[in-house]
Protein backbone atom coordinates (compact mmCIF):
# COMPACT_ATOMS: atom_id res chain seq x y z
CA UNK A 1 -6.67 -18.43 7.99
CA UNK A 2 -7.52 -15.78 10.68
CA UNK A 3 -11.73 -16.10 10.87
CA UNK A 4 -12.10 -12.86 12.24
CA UNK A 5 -10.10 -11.22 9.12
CA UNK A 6 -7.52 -11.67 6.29
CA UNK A 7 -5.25 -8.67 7.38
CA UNK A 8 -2.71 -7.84 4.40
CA UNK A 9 -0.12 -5.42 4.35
CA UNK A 10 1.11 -3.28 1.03
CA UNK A 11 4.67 -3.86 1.09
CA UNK A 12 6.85 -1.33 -0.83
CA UNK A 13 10.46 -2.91 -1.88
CA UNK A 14 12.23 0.41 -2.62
CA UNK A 15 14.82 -0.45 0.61
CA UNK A 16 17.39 -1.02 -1.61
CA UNK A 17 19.82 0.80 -4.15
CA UNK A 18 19.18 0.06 -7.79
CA UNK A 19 21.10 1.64 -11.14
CA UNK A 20 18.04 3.56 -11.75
CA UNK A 21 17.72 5.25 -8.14
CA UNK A 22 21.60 5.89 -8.19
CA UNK A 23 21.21 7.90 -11.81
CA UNK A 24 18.10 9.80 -10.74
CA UNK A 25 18.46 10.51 -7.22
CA UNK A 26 22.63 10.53 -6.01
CA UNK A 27 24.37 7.12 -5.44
CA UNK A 28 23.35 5.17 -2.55
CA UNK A 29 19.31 6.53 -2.53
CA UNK A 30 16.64 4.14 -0.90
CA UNK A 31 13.28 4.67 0.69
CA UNK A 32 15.77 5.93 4.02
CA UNK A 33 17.54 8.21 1.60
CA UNK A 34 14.33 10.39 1.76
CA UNK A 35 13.00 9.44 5.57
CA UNK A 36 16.65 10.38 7.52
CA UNK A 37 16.60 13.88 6.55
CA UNK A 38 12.78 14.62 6.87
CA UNK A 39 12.37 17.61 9.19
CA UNK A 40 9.54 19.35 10.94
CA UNK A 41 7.93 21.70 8.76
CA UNK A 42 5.86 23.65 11.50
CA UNK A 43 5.63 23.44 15.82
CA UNK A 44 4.73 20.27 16.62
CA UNK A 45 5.42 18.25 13.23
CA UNK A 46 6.27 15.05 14.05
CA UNK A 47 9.86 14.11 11.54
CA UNK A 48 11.85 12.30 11.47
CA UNK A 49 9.77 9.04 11.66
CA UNK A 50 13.18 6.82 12.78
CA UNK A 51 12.70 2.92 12.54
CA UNK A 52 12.96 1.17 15.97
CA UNK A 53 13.39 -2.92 16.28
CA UNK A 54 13.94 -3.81 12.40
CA UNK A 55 16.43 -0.26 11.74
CA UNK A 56 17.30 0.86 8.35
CA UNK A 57 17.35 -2.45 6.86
CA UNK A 58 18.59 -3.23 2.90
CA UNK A 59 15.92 -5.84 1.45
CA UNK A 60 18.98 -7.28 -0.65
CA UNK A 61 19.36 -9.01 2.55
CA UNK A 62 17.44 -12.08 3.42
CA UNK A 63 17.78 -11.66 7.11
CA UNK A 64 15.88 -8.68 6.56
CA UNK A 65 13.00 -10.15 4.99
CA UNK A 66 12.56 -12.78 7.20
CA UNK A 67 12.81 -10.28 10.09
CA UNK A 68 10.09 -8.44 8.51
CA UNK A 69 7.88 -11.73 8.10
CA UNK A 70 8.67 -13.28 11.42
CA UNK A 71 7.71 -9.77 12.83
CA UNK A 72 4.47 -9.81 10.94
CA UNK A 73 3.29 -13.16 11.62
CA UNK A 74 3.74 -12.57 15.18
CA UNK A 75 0.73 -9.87 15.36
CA UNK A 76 -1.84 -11.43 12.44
CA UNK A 77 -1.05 -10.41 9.34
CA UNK A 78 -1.13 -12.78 6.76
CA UNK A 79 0.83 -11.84 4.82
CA UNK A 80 2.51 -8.75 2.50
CA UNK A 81 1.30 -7.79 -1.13
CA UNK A 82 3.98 -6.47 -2.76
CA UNK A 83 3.90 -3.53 -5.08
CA UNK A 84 5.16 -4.62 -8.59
CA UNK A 85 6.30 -2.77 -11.66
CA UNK A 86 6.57 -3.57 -14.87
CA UNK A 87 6.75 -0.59 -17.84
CA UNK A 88 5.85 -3.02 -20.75
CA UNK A 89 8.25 -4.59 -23.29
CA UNK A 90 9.35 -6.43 -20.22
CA UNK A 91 10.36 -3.54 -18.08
CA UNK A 92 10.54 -4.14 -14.56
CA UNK A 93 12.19 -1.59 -11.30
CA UNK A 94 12.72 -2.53 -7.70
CA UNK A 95 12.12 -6.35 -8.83
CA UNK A 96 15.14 -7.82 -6.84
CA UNK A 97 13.32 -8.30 -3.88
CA UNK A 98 10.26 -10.49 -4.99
CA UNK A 99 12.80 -12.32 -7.39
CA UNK A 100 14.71 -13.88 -4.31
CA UNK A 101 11.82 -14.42 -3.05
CA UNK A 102 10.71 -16.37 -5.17
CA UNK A 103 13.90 -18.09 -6.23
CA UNK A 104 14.61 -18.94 -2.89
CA UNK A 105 11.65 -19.94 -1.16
CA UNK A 106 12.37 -17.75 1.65
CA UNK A 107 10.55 -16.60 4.08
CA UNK A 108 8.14 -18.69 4.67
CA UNK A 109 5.31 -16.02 4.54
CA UNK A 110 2.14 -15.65 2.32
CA UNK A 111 2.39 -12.81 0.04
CA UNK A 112 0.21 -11.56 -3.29
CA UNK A 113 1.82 -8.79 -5.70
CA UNK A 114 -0.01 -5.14 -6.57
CA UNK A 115 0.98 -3.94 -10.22
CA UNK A 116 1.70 -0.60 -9.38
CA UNK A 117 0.99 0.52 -13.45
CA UNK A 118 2.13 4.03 -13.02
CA UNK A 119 4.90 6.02 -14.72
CA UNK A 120 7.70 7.61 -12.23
CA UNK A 121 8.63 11.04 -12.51
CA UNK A 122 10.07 13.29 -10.33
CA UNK A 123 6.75 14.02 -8.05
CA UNK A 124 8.73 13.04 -4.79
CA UNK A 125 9.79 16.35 -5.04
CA UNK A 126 6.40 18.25 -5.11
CA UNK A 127 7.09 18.73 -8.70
CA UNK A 128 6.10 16.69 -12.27
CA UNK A 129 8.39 18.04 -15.08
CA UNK A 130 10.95 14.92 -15.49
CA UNK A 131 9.70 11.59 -16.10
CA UNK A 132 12.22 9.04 -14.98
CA UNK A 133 10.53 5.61 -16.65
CA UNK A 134 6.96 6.15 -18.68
CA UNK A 135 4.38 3.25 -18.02
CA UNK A 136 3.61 1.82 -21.38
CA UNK A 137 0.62 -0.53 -22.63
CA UNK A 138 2.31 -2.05 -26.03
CA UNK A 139 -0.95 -4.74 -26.54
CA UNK A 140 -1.52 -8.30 -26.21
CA UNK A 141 2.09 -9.78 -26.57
CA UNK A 142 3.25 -7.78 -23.60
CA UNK A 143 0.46 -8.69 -21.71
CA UNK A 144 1.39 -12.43 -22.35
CA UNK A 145 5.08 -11.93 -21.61
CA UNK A 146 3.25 -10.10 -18.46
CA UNK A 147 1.46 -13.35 -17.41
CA UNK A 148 4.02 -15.57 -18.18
CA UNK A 149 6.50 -13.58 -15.62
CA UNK A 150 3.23 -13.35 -13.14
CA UNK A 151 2.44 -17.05 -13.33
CA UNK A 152 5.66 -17.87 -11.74
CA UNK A 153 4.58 -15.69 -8.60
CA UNK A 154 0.45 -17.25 -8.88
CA UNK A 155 2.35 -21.25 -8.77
CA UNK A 156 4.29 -20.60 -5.25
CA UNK A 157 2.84 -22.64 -2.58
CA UNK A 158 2.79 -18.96 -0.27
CA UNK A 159 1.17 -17.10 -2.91
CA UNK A 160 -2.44 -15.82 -1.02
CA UNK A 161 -5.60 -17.27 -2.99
CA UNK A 162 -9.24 -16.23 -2.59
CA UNK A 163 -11.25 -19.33 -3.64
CA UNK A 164 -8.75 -20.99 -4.78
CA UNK A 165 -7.49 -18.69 -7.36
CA UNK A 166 -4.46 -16.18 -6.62
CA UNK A 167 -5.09 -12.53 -5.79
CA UNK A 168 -3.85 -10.08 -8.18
CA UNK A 169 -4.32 -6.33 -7.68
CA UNK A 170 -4.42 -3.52 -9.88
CA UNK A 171 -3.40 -0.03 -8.82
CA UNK A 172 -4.80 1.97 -11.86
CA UNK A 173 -7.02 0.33 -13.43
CA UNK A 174 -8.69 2.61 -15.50
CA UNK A 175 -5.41 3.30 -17.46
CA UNK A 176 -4.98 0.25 -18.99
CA UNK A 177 -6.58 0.56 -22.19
CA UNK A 178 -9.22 -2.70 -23.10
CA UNK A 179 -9.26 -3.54 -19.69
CA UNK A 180 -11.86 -6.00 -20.08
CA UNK A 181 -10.44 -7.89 -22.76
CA UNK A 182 -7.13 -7.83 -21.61
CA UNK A 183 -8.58 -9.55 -17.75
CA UNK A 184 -10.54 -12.05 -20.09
CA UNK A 185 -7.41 -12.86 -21.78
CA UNK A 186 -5.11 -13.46 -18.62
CA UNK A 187 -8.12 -15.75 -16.61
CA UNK A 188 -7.82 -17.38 -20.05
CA UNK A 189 -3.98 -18.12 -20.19
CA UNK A 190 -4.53 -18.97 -16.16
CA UNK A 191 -6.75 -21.78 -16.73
CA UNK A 192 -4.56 -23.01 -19.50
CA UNK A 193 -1.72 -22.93 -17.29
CA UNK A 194 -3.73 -24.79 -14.58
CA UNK A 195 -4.97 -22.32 -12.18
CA UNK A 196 -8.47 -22.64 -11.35
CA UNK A 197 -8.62 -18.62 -12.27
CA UNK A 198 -7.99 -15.03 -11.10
CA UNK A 199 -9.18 -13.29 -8.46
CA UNK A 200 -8.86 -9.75 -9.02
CA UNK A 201 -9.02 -6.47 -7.03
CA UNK A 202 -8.55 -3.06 -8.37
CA UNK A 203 -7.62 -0.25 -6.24
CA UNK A 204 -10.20 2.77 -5.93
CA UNK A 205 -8.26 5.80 -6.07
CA UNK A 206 -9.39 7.71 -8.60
CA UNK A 207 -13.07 6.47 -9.02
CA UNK A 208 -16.17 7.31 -7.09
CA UNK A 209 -17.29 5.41 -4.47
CA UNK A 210 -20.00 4.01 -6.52
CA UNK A 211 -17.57 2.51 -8.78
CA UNK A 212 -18.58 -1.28 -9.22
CA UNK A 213 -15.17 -2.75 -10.35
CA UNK A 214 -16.86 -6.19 -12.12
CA UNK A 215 -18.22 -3.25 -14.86
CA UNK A 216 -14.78 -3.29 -16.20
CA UNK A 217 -14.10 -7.35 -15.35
CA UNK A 218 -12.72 -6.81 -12.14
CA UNK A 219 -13.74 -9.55 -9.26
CA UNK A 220 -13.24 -6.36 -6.35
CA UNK A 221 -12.48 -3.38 -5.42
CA UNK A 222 -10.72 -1.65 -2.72
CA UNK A 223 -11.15 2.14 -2.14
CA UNK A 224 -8.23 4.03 -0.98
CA UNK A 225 -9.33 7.54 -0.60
CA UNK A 226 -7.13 11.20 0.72
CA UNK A 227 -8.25 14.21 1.25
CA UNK A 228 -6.65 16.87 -1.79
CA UNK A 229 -3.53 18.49 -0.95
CA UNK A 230 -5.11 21.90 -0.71
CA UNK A 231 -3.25 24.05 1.60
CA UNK A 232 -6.05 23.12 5.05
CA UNK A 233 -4.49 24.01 8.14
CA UNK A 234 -6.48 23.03 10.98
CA UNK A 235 -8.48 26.08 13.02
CA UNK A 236 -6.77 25.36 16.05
CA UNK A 237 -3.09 25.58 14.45
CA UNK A 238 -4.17 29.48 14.56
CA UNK A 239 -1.99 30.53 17.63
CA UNK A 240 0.67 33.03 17.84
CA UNK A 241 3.42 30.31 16.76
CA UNK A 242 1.44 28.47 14.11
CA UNK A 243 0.16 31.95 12.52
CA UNK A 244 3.58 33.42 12.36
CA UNK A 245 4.95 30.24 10.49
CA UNK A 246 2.41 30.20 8.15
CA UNK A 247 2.48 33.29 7.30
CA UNK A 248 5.68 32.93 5.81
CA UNK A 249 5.67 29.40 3.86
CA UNK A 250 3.53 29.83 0.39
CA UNK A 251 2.85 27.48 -0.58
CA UNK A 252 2.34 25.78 2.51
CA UNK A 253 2.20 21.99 3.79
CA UNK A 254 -1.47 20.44 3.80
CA UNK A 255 -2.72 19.19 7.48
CA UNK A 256 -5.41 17.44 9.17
CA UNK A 257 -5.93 15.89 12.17
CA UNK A 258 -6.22 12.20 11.65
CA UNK A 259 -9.13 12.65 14.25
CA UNK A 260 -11.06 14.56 11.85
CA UNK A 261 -10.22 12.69 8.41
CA UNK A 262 -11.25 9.32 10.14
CA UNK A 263 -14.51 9.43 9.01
CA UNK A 264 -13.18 10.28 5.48
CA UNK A 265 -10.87 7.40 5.00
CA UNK A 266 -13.04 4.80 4.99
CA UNK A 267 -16.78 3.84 3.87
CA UNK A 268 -19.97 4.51 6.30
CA UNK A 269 -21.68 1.36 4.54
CA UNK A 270 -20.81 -1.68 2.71
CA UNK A 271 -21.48 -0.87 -1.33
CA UNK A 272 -23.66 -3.18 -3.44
CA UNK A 273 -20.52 -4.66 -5.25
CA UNK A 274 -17.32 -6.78 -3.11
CA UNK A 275 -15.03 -4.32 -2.01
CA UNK A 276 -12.31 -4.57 0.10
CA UNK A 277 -11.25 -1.87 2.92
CA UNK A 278 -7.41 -0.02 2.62
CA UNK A 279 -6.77 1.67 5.67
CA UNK A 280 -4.21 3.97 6.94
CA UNK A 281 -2.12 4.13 10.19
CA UNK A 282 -1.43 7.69 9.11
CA UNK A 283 0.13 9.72 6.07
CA UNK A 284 3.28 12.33 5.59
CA UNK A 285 4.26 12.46 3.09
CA UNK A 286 6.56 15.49 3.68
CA UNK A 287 9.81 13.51 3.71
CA UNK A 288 9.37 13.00 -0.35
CA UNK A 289 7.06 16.50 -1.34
CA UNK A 290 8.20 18.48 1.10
CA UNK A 291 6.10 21.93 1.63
CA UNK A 292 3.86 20.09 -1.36
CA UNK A 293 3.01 17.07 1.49
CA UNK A 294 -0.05 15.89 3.06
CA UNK A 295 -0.24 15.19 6.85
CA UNK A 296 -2.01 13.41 8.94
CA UNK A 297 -1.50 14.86 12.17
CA UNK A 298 -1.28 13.26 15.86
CA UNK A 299 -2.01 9.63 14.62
CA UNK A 300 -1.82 7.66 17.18
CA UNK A 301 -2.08 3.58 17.56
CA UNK A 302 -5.63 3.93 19.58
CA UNK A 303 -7.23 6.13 16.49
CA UNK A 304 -6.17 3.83 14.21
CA UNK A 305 -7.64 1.36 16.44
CA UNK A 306 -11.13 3.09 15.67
CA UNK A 307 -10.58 2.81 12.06
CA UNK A 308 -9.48 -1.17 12.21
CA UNK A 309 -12.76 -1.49 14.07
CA UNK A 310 -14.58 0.16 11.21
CA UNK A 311 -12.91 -1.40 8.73
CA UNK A 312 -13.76 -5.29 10.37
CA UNK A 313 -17.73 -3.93 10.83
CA UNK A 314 -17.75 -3.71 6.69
CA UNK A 315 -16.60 -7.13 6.04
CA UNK A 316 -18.09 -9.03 8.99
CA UNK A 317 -20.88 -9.86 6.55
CA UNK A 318 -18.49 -11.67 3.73
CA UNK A 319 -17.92 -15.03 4.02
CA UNK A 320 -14.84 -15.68 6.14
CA UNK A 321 -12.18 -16.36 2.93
CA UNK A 322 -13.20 -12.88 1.72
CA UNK A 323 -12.74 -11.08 4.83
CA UNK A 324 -9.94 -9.08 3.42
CA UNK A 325 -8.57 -5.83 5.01
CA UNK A 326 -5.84 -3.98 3.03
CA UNK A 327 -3.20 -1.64 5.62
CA UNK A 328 -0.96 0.26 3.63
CA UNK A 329 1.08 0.54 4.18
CA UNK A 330 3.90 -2.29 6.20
CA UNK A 331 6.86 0.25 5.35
CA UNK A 332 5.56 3.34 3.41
CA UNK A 333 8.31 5.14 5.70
CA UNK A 334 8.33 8.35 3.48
CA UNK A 335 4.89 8.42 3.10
CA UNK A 336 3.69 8.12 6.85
CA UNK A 337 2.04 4.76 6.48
CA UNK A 338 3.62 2.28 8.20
CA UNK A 339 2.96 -0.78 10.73
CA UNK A 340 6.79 -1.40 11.17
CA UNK A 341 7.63 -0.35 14.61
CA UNK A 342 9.16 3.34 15.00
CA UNK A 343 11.08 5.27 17.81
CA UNK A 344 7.82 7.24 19.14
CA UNK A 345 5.38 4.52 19.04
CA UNK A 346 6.45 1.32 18.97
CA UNK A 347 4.64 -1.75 18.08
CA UNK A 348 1.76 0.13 19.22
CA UNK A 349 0.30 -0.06 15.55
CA UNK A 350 0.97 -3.97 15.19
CA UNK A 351 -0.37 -4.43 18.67
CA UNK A 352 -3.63 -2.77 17.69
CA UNK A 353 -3.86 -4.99 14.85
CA UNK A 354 -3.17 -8.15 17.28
CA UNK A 355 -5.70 -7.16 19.65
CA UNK A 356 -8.31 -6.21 17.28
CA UNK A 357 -7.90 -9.37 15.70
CA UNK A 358 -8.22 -11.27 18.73
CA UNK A 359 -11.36 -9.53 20.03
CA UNK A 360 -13.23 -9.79 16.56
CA UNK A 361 -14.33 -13.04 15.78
CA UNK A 362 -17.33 -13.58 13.50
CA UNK A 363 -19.35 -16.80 12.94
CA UNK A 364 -18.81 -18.40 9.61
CA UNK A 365 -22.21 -17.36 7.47
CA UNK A 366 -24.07 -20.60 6.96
C-alpha cells in the first residue's frame, strides 16, 4: 500500500458491444461509438479526444485488461473500481467484463466495484423521454440475491479492503428506499459469510456538502460535485469569432475554464464525518449530449496537478489505510474524464499522478 495515498480509479466497462447497446443505439455501439465522431462545437473546442498507447481497445479481450492494469500499476494507482449494474430481479448490463475477471483471475490488479443504481434512458443524447432499462428496488430477497452475486467479488484475493473489510460504493444512495436497514442487513449476511464486515462509501452527488453519510449507515462518503449545465460561457470567449457562434446555437454548450471551476470541484476543508475526495482530470461531455454538454475547458495535466495536491492535503490527516483518493474517471472517454493516455497529452495525466505520489509522503499518525 502506497503511504502517501490509496489512488483508485472509476473504471467504466462500456468498451464493448452488448445485445442491449446494439438494440438501442445501432449494431456495433461502445463507449468509442460516441468518442470517434465527437466534434468541436465552438473555436478552440478540443474533440475528438483520440486514445494514444492502449487505442480503441474491446474489454472482451483480456490483453486489453491487462494492458490497462499493467499501465496503471506502473504510475500508482492501486487499483480500478468498477462501475456495476444491477436493475433488481437479478438484472445486470455491461457485466462481462468483471465476470472474466473474476472467473479468470486475471489481471493481477486490485479492484473494488461501484453500484451504479441508476436507470438508463436516453440522456446521452441531451434528452430524457425513452428509458432503455428502469432501476428497480423489489425488497429484501433481491437484495440477498444482490449479496450473494457481490460476495463472490468481496472473497477475491485482489478485491481492495479498508480494515479488513471490502470496499463497496454506492452511487445513489439516497434512492434506495430503507437504506439503513437494507446496509444492516448485507454487513449481516457478510459476517455470516465470513467477512469481517463492509466498508462502505456513498457517492455525494446530489447531497450537500454537509451530508454525513453514517446518518443513513454509510461508513463514508465521497463528494463528486459539477457545476449545472446552465448555458455559462466564459467572459473572455466574447470575441468576434466566439460571439458570432454563439449567437447562433440556442441552446448552447455549457463552458468553464477548468482554471476557474478548480476551486469548485473539490472541498476547502476536511468535513467532520470520513469522506473521501473524487477528482477530475477534466469533463466533456459533448461527445454523448452534444449542444446539452458540459466542458471543462483547457485542462491540462499541470492543473490537475493542483487539484491532486489538494485532494492529498484533505486526507493527509487519516490514518494511512484510509488515505483514499477517488479519480474518475480511468476511461470516461465520452465524458472527458480520463487518465488513459490520449493523442494531445499523453501520459501527462498518469505522470502527474506518479509524481505527486512520489513527492507526498506522510508519516503514519501514531
Amino acid at each position: 500500500m502506497n503511504r502517501s495515498a490509496r489512488i483508485i480509479a472509476f473504471h467504466l466497462p462500456q468498451f464493448h458491444p452488448t445485445p442491449e447497446n446494439d438494440e438501442w443505439w445501432g449494431k456495433g455501439f461502445t463507449e468509442w461509438t460516441n468518442v470517434a465522431k465527437a466534434k468541436p462545437l465552438y473555436p478552440g473546442h478540443y474533440q475528438p479526444h483520440i486514445p494514444a498507447d492502449l487505442g480503441f481497445y474491446d474489454l472482451r479481450l483480456p490483453e486489453a485488461r491487462h494492458a490497462q492494469s499493467e499501465m496503471a500499476k506502473e504510475y500508482g494507482i492501486e487499483g480500478f473500481c468498477y462501475y456495476h449494474y444491477w436493475f433488481g430481479n437479478g438484472r445486470r448490463l455491461l457485466e462481462r467484463p468483471v465476470n472474466e475477471i473474476l472467473s479468470s483471475g486475471e489481471p493481477d490488479f486490485p479492484f473494488c466495484l461501484c453500484w451504479a443504481n441508476h436507470s438508463w434512458n436516453n440522456i446521452w443524447q441531451g434528452v430524457a423521454d425513452r428509458m432503455l432499462m428502469e432501476q428497480t428496488y423489489p425488497g429484501m430477497e433481491d437484495h440477498k440475491e444482490h449479496f450473494e452475486w457481490l460476495l463472490k467479488a468481496f472473497k477475491d484475493q485482489r478485491y481492495i479492503t479498508v480494515e479488513n473489510m471490502p470496499l463497496f460504493l454506492i452511487f445513489n444512495p439516497g434512492e434506495i428506499p430503507d437504506l439503513p436497514n437494507v446496509l444492516s442487513y448485507w454487513r449481516r449476511l457478510a459476517v455470516e459469510a465470513g467477512l469481517k464486515g463492509l466498508y462502505l462509501v456513498g457517492v455525494n452527488y446530489r447531497f450537500r456538502a454537509d451530508w454525513d453519510p453514517r446518518s443513513v449507515g454509510l461508513d463514508a462518503s465521497t463528494w463528486q460535485p459539477l457545476p449545472p449545465k446552465d448555458g455559462h460561457i466564459p467572459s473572455n470567449f466574447f470575441g468576434d469569432r466566439i460571439k458570432r457562434f454563439f449567437s447562433k446555437a440556442k441552446p448552447h454548450v455549457t463552458v468553464h475554464h477548468y482554471a476557474a471551476v478548480i476551486d469548485r470541484l473539490i472541498r476547502k476543508s476536511s468535513p467532520p464525518f470520513p469522506d473521501y475526495p473524487t477528482i477530475l482530470p477534466n469533463w466533456d461531455n459533448t461527445p454523448r449530449s452534444g449542444e446539452n454538454g458540459l466542458v471543462f475547458h483547457e485542462s491540462t495535466p499541470e492543473l490537475f496537478r493542483t487539484l491532486l495536491r489538494r485532494a492529498f492535503s484533505l486526507i493527509k490527516h487519516y490514518e494511512p489505510e484510509k488515505r483514499i483518493i477517488f479519480i474518475k474517471a480511468w476511461n470516461e472517454w465520452a465524458e472527458g474524464n480520463y487518465l488513459e493516455p490520449d493523442q494531445k497529452y499523453g501520459h501527462g495525466y498518469l505522470q502527474a499522478v506518479k509524481e505527486e505520489l512520489q513527492s507526498s509522503f506522510f508519516e503514519d499518525n501514531k
